[in-house]
N, C-alpha and C. Protein backbone atom coordinates (compact mmCIF):
# COMPACT_ATOMS: atom_id res chain seq x y z
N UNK A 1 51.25 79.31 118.98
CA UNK A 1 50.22 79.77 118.06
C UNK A 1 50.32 78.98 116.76
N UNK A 2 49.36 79.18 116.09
CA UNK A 2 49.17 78.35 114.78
C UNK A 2 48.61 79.27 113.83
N UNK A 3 48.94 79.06 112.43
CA UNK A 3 48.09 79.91 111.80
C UNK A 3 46.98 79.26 110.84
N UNK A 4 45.87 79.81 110.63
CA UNK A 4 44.67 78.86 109.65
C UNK A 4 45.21 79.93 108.58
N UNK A 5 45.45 79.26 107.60
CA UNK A 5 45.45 80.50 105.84
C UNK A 5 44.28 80.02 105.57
N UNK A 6 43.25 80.60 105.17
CA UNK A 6 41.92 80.75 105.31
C UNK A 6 42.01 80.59 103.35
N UNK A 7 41.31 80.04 102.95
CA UNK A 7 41.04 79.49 101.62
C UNK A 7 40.74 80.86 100.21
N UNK A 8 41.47 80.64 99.34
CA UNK A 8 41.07 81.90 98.67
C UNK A 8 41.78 81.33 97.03
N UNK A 9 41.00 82.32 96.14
CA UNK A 9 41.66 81.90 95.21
C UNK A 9 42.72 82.86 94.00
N UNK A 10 43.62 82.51 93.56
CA UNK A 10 44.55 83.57 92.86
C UNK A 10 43.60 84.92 92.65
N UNK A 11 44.73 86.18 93.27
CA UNK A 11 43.88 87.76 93.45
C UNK A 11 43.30 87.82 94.41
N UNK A 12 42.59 87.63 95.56
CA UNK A 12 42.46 86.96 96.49
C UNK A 12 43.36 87.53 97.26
N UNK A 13 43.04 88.28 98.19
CA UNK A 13 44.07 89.00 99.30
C UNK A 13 43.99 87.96 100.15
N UNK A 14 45.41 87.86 101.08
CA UNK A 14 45.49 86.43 101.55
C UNK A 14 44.87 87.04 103.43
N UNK A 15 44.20 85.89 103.81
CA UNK A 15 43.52 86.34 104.89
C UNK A 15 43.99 85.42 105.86
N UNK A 16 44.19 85.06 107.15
CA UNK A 16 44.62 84.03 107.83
C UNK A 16 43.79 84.25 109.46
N UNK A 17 43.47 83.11 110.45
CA UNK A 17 43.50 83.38 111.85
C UNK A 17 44.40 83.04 112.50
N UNK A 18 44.57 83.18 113.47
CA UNK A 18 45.63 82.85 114.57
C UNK A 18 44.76 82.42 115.62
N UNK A 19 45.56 80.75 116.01
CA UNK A 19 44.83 80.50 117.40
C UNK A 19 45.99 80.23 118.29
N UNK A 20 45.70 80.01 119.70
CA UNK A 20 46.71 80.08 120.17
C UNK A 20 46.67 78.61 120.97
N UNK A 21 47.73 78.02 121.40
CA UNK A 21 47.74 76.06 121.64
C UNK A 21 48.64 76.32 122.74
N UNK A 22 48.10 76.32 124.06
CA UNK A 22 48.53 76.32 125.44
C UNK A 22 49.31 74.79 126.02
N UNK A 23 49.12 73.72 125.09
CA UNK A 23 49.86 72.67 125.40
C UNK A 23 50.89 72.28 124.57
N UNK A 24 51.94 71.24 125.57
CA UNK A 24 52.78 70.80 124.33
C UNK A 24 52.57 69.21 124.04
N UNK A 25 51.38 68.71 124.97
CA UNK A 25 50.70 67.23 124.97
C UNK A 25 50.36 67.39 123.06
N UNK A 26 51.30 66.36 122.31
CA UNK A 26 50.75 65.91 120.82
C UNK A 26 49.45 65.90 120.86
N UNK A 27 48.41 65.23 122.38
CA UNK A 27 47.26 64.79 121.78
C UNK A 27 46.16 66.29 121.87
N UNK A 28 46.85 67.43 122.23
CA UNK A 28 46.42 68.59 122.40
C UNK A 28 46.05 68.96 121.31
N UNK A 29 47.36 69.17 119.88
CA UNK A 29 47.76 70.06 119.30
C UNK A 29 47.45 69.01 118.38
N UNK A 30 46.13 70.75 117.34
CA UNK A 30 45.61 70.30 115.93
C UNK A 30 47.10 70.22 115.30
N UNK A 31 46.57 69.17 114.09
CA UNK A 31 47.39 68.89 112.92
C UNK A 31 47.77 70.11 112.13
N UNK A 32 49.19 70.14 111.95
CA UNK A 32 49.83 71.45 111.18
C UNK A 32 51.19 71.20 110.51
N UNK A 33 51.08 72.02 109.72
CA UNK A 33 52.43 71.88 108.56
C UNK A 33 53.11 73.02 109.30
N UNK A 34 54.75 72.50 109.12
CA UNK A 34 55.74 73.89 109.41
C UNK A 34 56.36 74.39 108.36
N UNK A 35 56.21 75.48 108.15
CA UNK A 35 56.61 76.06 106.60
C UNK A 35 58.82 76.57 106.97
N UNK A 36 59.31 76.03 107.13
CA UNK A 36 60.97 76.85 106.76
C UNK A 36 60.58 77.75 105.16
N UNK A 37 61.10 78.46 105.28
CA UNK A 37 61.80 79.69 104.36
C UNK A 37 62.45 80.60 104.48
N UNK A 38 62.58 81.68 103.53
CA UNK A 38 63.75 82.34 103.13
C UNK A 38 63.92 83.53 104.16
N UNK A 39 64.36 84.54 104.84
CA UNK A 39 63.83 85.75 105.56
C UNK A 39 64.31 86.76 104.66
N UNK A 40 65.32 86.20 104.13
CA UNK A 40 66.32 87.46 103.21
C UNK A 40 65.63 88.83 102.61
N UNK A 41 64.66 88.95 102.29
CA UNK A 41 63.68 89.93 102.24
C UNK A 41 62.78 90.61 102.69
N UNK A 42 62.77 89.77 104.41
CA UNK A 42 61.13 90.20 104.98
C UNK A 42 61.73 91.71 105.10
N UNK A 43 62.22 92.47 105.41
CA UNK A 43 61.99 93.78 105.68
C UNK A 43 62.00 94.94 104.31
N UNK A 44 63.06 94.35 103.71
CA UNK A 44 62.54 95.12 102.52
C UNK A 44 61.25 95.47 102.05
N UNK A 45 60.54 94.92 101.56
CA UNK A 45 59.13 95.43 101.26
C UNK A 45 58.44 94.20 102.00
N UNK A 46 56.92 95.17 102.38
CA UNK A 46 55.84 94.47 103.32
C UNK A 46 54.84 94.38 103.21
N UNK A 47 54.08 93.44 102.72
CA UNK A 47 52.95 93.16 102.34
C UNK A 47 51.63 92.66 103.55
N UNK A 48 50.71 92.92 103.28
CA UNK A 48 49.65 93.02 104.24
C UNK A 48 48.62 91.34 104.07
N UNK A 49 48.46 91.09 105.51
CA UNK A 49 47.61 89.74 105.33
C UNK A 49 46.82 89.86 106.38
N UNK A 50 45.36 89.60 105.75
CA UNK A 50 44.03 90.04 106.71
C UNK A 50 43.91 88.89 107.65
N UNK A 51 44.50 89.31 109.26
CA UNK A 51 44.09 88.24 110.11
C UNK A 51 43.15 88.67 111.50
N UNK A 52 42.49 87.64 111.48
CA UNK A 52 41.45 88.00 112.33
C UNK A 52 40.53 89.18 112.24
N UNK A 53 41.45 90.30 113.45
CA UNK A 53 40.30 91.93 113.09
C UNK A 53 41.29 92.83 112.26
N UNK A 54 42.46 92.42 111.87
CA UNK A 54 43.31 93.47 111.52
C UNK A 54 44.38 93.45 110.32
N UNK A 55 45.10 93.62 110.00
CA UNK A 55 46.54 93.55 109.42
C UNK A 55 47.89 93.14 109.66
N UNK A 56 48.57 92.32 109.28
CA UNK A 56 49.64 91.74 109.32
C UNK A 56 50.54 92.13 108.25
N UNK A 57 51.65 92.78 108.81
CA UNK A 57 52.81 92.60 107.58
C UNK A 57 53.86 91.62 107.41
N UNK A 58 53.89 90.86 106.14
CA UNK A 58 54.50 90.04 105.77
C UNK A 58 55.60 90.40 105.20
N UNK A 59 57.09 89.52 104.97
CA UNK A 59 58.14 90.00 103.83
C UNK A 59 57.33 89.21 102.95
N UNK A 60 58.02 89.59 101.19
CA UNK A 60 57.51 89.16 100.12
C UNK A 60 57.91 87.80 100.17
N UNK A 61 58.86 86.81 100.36
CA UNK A 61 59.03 85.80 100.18
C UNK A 61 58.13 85.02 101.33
N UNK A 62 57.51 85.11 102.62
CA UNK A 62 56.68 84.42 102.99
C UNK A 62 55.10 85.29 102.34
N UNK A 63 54.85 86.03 102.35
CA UNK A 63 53.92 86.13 101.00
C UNK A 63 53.58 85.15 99.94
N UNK A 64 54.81 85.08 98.95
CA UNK A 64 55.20 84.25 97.71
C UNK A 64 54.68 82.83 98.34
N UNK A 65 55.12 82.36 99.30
CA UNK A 65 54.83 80.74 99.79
C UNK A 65 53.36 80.67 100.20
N UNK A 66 52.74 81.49 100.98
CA UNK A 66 51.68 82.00 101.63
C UNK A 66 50.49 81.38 100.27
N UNK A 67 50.91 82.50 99.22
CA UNK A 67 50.08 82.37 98.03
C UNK A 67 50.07 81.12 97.48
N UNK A 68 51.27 80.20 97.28
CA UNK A 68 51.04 78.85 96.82
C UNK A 68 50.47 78.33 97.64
N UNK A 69 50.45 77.91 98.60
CA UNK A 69 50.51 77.08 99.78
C UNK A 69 48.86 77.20 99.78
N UNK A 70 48.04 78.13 99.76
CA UNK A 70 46.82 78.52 99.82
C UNK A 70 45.67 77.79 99.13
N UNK A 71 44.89 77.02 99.27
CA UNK A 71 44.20 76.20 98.75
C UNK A 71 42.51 76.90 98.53
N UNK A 72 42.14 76.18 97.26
CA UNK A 72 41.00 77.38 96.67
C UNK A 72 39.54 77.19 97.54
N UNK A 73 39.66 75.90 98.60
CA UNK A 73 38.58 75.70 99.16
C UNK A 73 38.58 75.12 100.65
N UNK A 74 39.55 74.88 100.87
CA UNK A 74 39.65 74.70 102.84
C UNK A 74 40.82 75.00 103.61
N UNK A 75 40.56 75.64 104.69
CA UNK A 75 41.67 76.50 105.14
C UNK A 75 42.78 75.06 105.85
N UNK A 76 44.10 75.42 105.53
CA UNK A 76 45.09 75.16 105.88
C UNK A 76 45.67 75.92 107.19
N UNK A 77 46.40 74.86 107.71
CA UNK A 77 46.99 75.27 109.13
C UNK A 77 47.94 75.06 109.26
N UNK A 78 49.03 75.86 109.58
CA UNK A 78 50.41 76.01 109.39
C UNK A 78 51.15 76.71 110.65
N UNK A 79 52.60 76.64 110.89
CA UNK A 79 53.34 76.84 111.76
C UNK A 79 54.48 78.15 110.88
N UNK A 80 54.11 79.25 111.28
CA UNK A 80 55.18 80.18 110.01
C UNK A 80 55.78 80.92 111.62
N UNK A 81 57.17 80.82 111.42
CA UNK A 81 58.01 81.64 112.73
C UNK A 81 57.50 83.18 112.79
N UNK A 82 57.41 83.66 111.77
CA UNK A 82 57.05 85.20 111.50
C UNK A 82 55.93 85.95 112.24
N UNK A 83 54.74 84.60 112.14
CA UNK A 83 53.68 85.14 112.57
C UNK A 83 53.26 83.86 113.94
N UNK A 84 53.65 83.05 113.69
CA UNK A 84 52.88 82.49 114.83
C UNK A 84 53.83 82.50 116.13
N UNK A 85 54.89 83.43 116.17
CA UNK A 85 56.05 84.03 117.03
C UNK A 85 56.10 85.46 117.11
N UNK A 86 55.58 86.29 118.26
CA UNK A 86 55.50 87.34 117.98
C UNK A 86 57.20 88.23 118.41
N UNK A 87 57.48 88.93 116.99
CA UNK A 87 58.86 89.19 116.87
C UNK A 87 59.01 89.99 117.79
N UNK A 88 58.25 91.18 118.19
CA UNK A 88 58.65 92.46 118.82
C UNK A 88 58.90 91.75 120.56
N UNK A 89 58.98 90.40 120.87
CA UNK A 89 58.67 90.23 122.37
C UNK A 89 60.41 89.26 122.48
N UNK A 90 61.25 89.80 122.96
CA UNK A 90 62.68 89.32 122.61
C UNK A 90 62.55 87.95 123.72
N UNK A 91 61.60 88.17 124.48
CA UNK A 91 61.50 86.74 125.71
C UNK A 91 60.61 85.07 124.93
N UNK A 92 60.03 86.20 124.22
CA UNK A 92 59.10 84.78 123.56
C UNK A 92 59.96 84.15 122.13
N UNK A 93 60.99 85.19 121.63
CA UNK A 93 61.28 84.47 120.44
C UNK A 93 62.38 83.56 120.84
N UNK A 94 63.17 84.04 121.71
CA UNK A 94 64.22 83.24 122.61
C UNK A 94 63.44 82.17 123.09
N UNK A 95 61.95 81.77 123.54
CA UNK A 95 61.56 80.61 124.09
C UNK A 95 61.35 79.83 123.07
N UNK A 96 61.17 80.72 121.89
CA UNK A 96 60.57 79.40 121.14
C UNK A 96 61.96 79.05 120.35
N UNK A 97 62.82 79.89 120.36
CA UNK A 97 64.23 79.35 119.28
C UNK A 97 64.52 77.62 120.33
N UNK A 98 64.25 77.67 121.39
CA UNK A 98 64.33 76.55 122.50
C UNK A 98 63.24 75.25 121.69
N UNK A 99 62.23 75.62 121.28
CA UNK A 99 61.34 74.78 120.99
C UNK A 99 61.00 74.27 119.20
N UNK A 100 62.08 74.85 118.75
CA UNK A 100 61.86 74.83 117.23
C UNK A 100 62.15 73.60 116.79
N UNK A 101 62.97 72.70 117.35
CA UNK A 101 63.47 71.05 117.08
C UNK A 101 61.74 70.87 117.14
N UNK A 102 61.08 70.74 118.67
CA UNK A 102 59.86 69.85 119.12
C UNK A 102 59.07 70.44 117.66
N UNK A 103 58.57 71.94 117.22
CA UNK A 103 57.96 72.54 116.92
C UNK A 103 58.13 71.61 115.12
N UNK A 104 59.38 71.19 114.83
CA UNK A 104 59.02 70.88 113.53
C UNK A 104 58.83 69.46 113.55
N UNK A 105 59.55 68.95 114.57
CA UNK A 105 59.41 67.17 114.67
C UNK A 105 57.75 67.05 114.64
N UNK A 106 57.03 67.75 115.41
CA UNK A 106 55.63 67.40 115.74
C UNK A 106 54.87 67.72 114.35
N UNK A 107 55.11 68.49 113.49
CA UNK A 107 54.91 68.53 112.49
C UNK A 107 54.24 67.77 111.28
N UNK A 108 53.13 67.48 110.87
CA UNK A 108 52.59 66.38 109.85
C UNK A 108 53.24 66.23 108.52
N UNK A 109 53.56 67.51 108.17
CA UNK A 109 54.57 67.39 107.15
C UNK A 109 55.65 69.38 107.38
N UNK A 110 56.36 68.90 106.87
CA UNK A 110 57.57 70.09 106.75
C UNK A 110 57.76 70.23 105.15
N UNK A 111 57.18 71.88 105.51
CA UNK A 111 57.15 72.04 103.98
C UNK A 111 58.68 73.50 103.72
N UNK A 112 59.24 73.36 102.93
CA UNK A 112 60.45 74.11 102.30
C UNK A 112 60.29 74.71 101.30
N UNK A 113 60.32 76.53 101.64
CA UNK A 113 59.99 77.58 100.69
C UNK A 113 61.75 78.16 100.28
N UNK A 114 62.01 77.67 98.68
CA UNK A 114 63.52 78.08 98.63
C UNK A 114 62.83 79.51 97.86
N UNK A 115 61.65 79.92 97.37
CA UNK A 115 61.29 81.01 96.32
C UNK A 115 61.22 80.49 95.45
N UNK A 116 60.80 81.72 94.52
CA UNK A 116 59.69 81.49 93.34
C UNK A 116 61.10 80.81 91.67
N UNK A 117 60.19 80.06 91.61
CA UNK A 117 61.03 79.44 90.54
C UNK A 117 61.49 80.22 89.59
N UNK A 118 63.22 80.13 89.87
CA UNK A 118 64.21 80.55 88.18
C UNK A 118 64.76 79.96 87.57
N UNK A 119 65.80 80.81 87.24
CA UNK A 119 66.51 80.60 85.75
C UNK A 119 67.76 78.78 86.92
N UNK A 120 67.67 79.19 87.94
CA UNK A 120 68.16 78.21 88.72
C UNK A 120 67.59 77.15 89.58
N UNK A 121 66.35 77.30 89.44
CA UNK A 121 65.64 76.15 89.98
C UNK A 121 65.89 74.46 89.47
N UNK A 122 66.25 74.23 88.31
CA UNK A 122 66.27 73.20 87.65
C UNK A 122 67.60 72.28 88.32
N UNK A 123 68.80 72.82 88.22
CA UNK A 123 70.15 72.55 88.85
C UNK A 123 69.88 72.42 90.10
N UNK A 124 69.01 73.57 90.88
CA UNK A 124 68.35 73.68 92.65
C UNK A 124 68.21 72.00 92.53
N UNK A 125 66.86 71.26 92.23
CA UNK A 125 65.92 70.45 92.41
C UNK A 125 67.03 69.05 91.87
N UNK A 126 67.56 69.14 90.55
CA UNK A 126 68.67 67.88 90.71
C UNK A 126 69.91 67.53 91.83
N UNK A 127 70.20 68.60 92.13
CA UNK A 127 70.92 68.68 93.43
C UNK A 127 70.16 67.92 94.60
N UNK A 128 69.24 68.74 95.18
CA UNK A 128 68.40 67.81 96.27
C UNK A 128 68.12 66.31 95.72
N UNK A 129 67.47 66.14 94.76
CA UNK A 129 67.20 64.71 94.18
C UNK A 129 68.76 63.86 94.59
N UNK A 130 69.89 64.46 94.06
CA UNK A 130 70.72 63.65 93.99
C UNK A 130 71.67 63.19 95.49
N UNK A 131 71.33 64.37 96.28
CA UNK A 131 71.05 64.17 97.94
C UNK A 131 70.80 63.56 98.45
N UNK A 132 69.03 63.29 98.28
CA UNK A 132 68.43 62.60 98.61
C UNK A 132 68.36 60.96 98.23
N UNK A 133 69.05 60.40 97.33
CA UNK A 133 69.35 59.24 96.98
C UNK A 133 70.13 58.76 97.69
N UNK A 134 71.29 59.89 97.98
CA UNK A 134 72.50 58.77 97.88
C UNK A 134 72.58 59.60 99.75
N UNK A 135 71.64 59.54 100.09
CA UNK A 135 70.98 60.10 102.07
C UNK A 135 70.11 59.14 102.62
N UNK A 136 71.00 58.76 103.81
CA UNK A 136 69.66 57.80 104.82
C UNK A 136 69.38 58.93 105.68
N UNK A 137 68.26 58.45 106.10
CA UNK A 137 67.49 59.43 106.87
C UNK A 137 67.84 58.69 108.48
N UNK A 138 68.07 59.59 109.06
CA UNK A 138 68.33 59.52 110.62
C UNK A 138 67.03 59.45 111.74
N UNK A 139 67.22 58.31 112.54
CA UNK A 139 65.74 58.48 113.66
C UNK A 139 66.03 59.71 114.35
């Protein structure tokens, strides 16, 4: 499955579809970003996202990314484990923990939700920078 975040702008209850992609042929499968983030919160509090005919509950930190990520005029299509993996089915999340390498390699870009910027973000972001310099990247 894939998800469209359907275009909206700040206040803006976040709305999304779900389609579902029966192949694993690249030349099948629309173009999509894979979002990694945080889970550390999804159950604590649960926030609601209008998809398709109904309701979705989200944790607040894929919320938080949800809302940036959201563009004020064309829907985006994305790969989020939460929702485009349905949790309650213990056979399907086990298939796809199998497919999560293919699932991000195929990926157009890989996007990384660490949360909403603090008092530690600054030290966060020189760290990676300084990672990433002195890091070759592996085929």
């Amino acid at each position: 499955r894939l998800l469209d975040l359907l275009p909206g702008n700040e206040g803006d209850e976040l709305r999304c579809s779900i389609r579902t992609v029966l192949s694993l042929d690249l030349a099948d499968i629309p173009a999509y970003e894979a979002l990694s983030y945080t889970w550390k919160e999804t159950f604590e509090v649960v926030h609601p996202i209008f998809c398709d005919r109904g309701h979705l509950k989200i944790g607040t930190g894929l919320r938080d990314a949800l809302l940036q990520l959201r563009r004020p005029t064309e829907k985006r299509t994305l790969w989020v484990d939460q929702i485009c993996i349905d949790q309650s089915n213990h056979f399907e999340r086990s298939y796809h923990v199998g497919l999560m390498q293919l699932i991000f390699n195929r990926a157009k870009n890989v996007i990384v939700w660490t949360g909403i910027e603090d008092q530690h973000s600054a030290t966060a972001y020189k760290l990676m920078e300084a990672v990433a310099t002195r890091s070759t990247l592996l085929p």
